[in-house]
N, C-alpha and C. Protein backbone atom coordinates (compact mmCIF):
# COMPACT_ATOMS: atom_id res chain seq x y z
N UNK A 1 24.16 -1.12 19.05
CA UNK A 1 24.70 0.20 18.77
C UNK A 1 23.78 1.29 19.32
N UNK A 2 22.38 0.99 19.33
CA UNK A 2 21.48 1.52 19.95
C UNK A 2 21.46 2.14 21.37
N UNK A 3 21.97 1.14 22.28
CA UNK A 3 22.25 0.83 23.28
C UNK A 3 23.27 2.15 24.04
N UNK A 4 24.52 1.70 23.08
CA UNK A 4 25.66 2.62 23.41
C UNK A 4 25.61 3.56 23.19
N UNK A 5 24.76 4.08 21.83
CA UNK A 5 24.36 5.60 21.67
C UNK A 5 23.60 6.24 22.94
N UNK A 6 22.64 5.37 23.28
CA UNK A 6 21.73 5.96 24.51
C UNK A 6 22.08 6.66 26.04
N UNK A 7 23.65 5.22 25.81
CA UNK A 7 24.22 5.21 27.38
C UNK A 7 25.11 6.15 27.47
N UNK A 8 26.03 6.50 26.40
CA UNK A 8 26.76 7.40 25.78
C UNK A 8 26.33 9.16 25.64
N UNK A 9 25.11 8.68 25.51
CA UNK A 9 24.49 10.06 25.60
C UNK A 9 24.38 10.92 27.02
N UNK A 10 23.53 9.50 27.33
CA UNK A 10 22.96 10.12 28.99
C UNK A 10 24.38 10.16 30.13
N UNK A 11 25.65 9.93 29.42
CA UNK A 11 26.71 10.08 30.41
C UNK A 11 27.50 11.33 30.29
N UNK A 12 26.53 11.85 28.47
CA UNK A 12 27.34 13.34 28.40
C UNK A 12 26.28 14.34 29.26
N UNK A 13 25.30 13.77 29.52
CA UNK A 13 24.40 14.45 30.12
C UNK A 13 24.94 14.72 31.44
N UNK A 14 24.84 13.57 32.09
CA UNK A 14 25.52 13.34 33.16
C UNK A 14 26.87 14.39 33.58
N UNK A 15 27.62 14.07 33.04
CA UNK A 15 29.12 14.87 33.11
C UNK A 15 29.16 16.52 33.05
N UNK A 16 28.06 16.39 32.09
CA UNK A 16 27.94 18.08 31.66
C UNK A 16 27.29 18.74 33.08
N UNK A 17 25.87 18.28 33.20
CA UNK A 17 24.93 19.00 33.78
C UNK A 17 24.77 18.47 35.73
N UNK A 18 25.68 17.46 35.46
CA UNK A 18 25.85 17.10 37.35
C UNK A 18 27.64 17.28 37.63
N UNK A 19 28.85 16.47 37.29
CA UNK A 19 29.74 16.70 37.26
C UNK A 19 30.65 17.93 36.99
N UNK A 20 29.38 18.57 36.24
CA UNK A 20 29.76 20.12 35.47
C UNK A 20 31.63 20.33 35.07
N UNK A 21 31.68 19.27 34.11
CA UNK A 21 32.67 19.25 33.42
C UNK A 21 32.70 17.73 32.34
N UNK A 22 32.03 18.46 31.56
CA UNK A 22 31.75 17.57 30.17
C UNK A 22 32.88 16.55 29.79
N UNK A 23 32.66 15.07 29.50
CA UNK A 23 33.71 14.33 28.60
C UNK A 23 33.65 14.53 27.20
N UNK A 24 34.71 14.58 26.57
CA UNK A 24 34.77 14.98 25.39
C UNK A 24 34.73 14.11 24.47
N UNK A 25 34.79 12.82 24.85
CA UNK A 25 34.56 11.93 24.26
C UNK A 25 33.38 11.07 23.51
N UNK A 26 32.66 11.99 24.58
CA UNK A 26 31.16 11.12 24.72
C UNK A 26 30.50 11.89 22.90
N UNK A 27 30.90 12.97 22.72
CA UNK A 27 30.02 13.77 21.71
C UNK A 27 30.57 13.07 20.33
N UNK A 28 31.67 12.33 20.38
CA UNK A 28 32.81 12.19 19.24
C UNK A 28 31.93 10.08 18.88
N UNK A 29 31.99 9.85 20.15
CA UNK A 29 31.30 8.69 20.17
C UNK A 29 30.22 8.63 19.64
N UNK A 30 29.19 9.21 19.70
CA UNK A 30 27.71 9.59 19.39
C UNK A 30 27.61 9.36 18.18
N UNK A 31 28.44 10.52 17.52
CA UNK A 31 28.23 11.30 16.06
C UNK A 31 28.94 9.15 15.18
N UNK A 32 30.30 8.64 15.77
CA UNK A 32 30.46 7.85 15.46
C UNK A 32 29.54 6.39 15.37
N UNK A 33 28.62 6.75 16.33
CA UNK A 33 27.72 5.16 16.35
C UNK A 33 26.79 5.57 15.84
N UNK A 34 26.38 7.15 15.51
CA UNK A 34 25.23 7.39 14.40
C UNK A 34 25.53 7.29 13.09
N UNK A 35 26.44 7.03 12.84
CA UNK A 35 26.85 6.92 11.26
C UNK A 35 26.41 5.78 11.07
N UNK A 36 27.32 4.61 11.89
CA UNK A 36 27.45 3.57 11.79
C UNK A 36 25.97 2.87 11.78
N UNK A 37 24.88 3.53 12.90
CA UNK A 37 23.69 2.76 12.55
C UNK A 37 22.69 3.28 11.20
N UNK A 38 22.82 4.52 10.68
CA UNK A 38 22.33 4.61 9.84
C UNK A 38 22.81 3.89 8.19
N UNK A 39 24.05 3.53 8.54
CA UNK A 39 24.14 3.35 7.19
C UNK A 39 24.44 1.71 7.72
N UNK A 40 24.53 0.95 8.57
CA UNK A 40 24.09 -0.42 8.83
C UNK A 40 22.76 -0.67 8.41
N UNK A 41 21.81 0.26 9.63
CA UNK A 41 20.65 -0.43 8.84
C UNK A 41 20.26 -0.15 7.42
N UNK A 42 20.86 0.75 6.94
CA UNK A 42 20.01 1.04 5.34
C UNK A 42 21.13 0.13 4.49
N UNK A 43 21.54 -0.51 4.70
CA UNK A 43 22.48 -1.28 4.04
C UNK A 43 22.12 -3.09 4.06
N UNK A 44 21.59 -2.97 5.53
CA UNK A 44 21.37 -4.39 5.80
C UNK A 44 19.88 -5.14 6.36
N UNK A 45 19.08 -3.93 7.27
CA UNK A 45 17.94 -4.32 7.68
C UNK A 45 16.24 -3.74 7.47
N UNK A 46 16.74 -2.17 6.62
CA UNK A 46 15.63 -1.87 6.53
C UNK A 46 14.76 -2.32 5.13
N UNK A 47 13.85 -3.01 5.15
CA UNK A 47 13.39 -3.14 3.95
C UNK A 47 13.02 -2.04 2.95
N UNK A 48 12.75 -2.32 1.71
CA UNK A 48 12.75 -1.29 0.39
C UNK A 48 11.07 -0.92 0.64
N UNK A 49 10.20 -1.70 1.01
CA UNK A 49 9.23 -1.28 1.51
C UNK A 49 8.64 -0.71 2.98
N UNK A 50 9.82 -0.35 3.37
CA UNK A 50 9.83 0.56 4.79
C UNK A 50 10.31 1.66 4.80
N UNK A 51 10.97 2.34 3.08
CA UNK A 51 11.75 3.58 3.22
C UNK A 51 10.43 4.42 3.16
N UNK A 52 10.30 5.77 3.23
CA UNK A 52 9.07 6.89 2.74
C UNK A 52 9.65 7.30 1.19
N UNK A 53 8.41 6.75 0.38
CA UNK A 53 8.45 7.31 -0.95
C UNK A 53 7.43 8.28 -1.46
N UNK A 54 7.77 8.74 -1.99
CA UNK A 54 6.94 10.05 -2.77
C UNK A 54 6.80 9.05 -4.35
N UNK A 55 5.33 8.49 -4.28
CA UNK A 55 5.33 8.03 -5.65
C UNK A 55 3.88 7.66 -5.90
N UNK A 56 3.91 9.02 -6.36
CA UNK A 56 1.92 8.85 -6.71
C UNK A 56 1.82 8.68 -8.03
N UNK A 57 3.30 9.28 -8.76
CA UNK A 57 3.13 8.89 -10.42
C UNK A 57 3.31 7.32 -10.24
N UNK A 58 3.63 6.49 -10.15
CA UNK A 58 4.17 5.55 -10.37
C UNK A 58 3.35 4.42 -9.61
N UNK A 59 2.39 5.24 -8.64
CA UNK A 59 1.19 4.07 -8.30
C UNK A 59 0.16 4.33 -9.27
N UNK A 60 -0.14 5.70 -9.90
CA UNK A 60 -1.11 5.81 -11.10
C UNK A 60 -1.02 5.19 -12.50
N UNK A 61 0.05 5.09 -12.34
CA UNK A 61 0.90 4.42 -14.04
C UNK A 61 0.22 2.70 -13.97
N UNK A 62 0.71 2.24 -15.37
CA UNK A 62 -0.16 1.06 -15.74
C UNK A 62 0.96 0.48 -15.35
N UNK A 63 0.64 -1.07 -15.47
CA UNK A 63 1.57 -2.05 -15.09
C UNK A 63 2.76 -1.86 -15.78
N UNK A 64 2.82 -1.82 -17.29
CA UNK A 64 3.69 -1.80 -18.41
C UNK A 64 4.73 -0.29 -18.39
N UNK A 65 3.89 0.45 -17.51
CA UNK A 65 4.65 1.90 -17.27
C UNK A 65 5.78 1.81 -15.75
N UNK A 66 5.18 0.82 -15.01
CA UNK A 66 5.35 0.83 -13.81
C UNK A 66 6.72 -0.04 -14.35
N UNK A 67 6.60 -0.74 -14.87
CA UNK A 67 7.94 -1.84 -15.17
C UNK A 67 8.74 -1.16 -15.66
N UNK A 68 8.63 -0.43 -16.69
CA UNK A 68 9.67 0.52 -17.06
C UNK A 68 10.40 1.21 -16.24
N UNK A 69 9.29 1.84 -15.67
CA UNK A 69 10.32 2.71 -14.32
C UNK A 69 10.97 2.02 -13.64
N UNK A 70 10.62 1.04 -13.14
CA UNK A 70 11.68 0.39 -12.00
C UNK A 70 12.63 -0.10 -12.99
N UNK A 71 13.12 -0.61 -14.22
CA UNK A 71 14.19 -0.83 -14.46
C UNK A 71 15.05 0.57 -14.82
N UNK A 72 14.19 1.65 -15.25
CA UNK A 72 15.08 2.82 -15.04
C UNK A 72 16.16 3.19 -13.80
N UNK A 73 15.07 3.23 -13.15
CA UNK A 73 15.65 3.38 -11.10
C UNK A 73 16.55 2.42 -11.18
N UNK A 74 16.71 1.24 -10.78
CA UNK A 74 17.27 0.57 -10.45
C UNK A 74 18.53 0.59 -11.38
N UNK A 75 18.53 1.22 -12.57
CA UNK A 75 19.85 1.27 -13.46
C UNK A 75 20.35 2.43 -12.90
N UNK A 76 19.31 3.52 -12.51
CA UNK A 76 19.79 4.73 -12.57
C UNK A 76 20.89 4.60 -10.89
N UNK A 77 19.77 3.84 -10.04
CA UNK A 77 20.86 3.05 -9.22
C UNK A 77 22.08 2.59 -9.15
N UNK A 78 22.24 1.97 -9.83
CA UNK A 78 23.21 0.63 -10.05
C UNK A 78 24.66 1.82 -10.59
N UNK A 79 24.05 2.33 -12.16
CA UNK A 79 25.22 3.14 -12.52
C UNK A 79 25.80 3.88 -11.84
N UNK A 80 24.69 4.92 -10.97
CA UNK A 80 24.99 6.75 -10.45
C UNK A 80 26.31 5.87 -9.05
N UNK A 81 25.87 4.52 -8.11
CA UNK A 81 26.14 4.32 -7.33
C UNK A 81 27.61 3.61 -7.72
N UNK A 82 27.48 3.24 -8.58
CA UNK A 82 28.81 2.44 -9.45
C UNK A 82 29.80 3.37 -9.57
N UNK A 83 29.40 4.16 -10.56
CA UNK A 83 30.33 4.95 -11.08
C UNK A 83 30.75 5.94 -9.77
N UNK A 84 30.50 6.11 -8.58
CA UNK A 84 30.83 6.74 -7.13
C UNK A 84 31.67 6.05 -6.20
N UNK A 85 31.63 4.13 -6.17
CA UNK A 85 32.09 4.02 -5.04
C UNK A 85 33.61 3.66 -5.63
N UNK A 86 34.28 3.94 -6.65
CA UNK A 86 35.57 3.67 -6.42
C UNK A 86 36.08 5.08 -6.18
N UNK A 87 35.83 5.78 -6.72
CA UNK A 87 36.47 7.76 -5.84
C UNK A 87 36.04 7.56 -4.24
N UNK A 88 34.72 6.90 -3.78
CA UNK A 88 34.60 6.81 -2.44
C UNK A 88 35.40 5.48 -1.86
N UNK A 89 35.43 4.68 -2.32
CA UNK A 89 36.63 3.70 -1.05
C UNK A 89 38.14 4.17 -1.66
N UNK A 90 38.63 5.02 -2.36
CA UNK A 90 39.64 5.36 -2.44
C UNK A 90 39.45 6.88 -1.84
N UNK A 91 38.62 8.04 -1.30
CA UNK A 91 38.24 8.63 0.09
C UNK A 91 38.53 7.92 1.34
N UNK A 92 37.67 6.98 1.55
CA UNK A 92 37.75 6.35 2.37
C UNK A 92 39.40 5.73 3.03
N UNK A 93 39.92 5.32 1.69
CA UNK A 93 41.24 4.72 2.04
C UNK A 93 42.19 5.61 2.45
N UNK A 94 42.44 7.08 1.89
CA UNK A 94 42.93 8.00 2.73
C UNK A 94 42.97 8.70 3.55
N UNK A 95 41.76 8.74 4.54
CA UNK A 95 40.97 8.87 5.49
C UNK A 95 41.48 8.32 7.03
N UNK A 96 42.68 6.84 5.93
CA UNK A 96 43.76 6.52 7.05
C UNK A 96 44.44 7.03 8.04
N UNK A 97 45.39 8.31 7.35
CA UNK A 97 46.19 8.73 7.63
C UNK A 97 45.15 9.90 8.65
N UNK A 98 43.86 10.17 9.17
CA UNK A 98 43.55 10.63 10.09
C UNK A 98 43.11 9.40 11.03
N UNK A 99 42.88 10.29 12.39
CA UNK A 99 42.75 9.84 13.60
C UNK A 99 41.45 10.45 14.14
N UNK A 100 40.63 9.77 15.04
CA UNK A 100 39.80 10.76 16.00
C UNK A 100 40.35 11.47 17.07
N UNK A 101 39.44 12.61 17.39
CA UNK A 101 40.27 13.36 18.22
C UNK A 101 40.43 12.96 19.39
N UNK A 102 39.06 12.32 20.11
CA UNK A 102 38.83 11.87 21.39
C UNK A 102 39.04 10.30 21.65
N UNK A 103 38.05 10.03 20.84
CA UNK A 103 37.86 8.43 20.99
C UNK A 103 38.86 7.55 20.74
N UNK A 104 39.19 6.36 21.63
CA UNK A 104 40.22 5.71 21.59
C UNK A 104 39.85 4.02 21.59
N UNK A 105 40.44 3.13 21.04
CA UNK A 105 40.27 1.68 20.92
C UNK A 105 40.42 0.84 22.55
N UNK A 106 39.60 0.90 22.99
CA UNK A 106 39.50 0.35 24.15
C UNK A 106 40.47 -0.54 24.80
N UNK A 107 41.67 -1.52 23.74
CA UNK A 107 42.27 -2.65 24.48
C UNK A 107 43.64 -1.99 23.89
N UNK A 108 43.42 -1.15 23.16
CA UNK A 108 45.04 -0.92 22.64
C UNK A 108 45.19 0.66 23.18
N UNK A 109 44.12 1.47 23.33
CA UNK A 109 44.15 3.22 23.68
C UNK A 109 44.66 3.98 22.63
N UNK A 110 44.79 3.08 21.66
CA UNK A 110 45.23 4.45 20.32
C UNK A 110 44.11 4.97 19.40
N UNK A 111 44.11 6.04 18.92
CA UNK A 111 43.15 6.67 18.49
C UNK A 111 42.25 5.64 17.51
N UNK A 112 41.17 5.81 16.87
CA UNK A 112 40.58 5.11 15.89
C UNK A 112 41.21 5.76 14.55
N UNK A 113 41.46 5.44 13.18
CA UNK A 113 41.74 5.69 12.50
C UNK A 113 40.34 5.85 11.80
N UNK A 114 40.26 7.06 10.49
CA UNK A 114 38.74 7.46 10.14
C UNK A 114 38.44 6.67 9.32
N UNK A 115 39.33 6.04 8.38
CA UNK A 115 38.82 4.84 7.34
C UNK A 115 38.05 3.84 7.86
N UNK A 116 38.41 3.20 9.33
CA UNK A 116 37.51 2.01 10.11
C UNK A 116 36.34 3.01 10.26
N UNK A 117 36.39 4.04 11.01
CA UNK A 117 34.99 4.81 11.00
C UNK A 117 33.91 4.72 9.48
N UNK A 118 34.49 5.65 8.56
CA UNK A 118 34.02 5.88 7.35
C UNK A 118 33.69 4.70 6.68
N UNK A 119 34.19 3.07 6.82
CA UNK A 119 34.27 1.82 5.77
C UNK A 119 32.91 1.77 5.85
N UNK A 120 31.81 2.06 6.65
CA UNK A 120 30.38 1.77 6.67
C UNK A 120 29.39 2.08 5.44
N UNK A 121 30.17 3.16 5.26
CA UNK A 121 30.10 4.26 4.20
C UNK A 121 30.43 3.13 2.24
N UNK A 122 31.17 2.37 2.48
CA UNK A 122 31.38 1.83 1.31
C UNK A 122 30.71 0.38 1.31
N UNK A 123 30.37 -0.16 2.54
CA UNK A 123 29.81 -1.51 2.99
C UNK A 123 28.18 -0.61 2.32
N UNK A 124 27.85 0.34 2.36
CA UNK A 124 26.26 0.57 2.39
C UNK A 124 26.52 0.86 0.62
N UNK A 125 26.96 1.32 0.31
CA UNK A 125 26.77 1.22 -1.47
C UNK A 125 27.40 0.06 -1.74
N UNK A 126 27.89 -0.65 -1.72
CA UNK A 126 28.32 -1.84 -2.17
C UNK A 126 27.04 -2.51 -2.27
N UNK A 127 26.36 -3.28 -0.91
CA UNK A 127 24.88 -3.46 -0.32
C UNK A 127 24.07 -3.42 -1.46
N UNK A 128 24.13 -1.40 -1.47
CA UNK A 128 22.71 -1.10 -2.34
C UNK A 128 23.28 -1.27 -3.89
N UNK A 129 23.94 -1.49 -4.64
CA UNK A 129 24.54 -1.96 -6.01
C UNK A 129 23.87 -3.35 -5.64
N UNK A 130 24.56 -3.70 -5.02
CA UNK A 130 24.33 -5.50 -4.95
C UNK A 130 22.71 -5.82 -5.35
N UNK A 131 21.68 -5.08 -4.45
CA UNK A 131 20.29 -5.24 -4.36
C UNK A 131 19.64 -4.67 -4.97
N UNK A 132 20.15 -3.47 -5.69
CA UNK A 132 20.00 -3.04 -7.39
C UNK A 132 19.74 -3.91 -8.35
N UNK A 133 21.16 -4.72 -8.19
CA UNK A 133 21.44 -5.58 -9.53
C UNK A 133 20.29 -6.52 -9.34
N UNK A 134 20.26 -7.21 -7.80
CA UNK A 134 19.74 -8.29 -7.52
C UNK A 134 18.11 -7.98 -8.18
N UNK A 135 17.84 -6.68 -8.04
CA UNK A 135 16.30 -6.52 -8.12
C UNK A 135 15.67 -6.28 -9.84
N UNK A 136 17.30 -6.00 -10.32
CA UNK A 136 16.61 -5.84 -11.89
C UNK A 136 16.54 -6.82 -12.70
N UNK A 137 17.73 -7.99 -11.95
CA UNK A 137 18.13 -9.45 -12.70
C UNK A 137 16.45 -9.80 -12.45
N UNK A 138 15.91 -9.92 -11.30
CA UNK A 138 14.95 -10.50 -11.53
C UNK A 138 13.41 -9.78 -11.62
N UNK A 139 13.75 -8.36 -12.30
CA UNK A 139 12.68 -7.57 -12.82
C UNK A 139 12.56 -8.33 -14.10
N UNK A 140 13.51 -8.30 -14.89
CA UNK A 140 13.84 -8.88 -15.90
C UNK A 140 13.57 -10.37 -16.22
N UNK A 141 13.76 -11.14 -15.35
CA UNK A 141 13.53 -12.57 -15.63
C UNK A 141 11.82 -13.08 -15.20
N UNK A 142 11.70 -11.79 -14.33
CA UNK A 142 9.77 -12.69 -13.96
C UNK A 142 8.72 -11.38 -14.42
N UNK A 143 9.80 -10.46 -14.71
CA UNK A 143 8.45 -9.19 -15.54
C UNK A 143 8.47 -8.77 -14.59
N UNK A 144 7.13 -7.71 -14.75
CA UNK A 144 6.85 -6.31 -13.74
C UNK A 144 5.86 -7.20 -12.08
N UNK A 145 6.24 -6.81 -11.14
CA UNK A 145 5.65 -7.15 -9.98
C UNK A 145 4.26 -7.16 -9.81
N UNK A 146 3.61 -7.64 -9.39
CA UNK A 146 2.20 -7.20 -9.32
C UNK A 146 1.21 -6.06 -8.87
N UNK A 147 0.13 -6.06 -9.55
CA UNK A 147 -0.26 -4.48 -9.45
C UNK A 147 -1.26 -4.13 -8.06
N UNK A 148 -1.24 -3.04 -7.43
CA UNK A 148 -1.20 -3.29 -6.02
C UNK A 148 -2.34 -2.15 -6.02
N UNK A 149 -3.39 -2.13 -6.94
CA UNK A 149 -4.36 -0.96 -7.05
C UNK A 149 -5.48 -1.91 -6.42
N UNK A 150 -5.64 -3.29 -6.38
CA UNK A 150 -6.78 -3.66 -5.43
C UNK A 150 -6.46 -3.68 -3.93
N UNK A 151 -5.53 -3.24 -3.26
CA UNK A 151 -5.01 -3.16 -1.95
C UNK A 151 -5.52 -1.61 -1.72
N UNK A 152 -4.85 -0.83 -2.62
CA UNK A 152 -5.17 0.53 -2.50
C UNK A 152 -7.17 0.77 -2.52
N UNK A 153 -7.50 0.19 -3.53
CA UNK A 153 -9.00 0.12 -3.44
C UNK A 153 -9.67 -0.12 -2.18
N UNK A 154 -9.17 -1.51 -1.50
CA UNK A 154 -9.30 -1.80 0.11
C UNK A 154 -9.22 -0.87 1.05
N UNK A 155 -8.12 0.08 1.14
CA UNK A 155 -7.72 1.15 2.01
C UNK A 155 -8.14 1.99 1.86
N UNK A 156 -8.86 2.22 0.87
CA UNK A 156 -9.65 3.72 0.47
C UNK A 156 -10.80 4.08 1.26
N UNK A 157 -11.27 2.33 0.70
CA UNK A 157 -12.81 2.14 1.21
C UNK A 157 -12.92 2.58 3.01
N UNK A 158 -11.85 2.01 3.68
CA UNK A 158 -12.20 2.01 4.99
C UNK A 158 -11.23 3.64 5.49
């Protein structure tokens, strides 16, 4: 998807600034394969320890504090995201009855419909519910994770 965003790009470049008459397609494409990779990868490849967190309370906190919180989060997760995605795949599902303006299905030429666009959108909370649940079932069954202040001690030093 990477790929096509890149090539996609440099052909609106192309069209615009040598052809000097822009495809209109190319901008509609873009915005469409950037959705799609952001909420692919945060759905499927980026790890929970690769997002940027702001969490200096919660590396200062004791083990027994630290456990607490993450089953908070992860509920506060699970519910806020729960209680959202049925108003959002029922968004999504009416979303049908539009079309894109430019972009067209390559083997058939009819427009894309926005629900296939937008479904990424319900595949990525579904995902993060799923790995919510997955992470509190087993907050819960093996206790709080281990405490990661002798790593931090290591990194200080140097």
């Amino acid at each position: 998807m990477l790929a096509a965003l890149f090539i996609t790009f440099l052909l609106q470049i192309f069209s615009r600034y040598v052809l000097n008459s822009p495809f209109g397609w190319t901008l509609e494409l873009c915005r469409i394969l950037w959705v799609w990779i952001v909420f692919f990868c945060c759905a499927f490849l980026v790890k929970e320890k690769d997002h940027v967190k702001f969490n200096l309370l919660y590396s200062a906190s004791s083990n027994k504090a630290k456990f607490i919180m993450s089953i908070i989060s992860c509920l506060a997760i699970v519910v806020i995201l729960g209680w959202a995605l049925i108003p959002t795949i029922d968004y999504i599902d009416w979303m049908k009855m539009r079309k894109t303006s430019t972009v067209r299905f390559p083997l058939t030429g009819e427009k894309i419909r926005l629900n296939y666009i937008f479904s990424i959108y319900g595949i990525f909370m579904i995902s993060v519910i799923g790995y919510y649940i997955w992470k509190l079932k087993n907050l819960i069954q093996n206790g709080p994770e281990e405490n990661d202040k002798s790593k931090l001690r290591t990194i200080i030093k140097y």
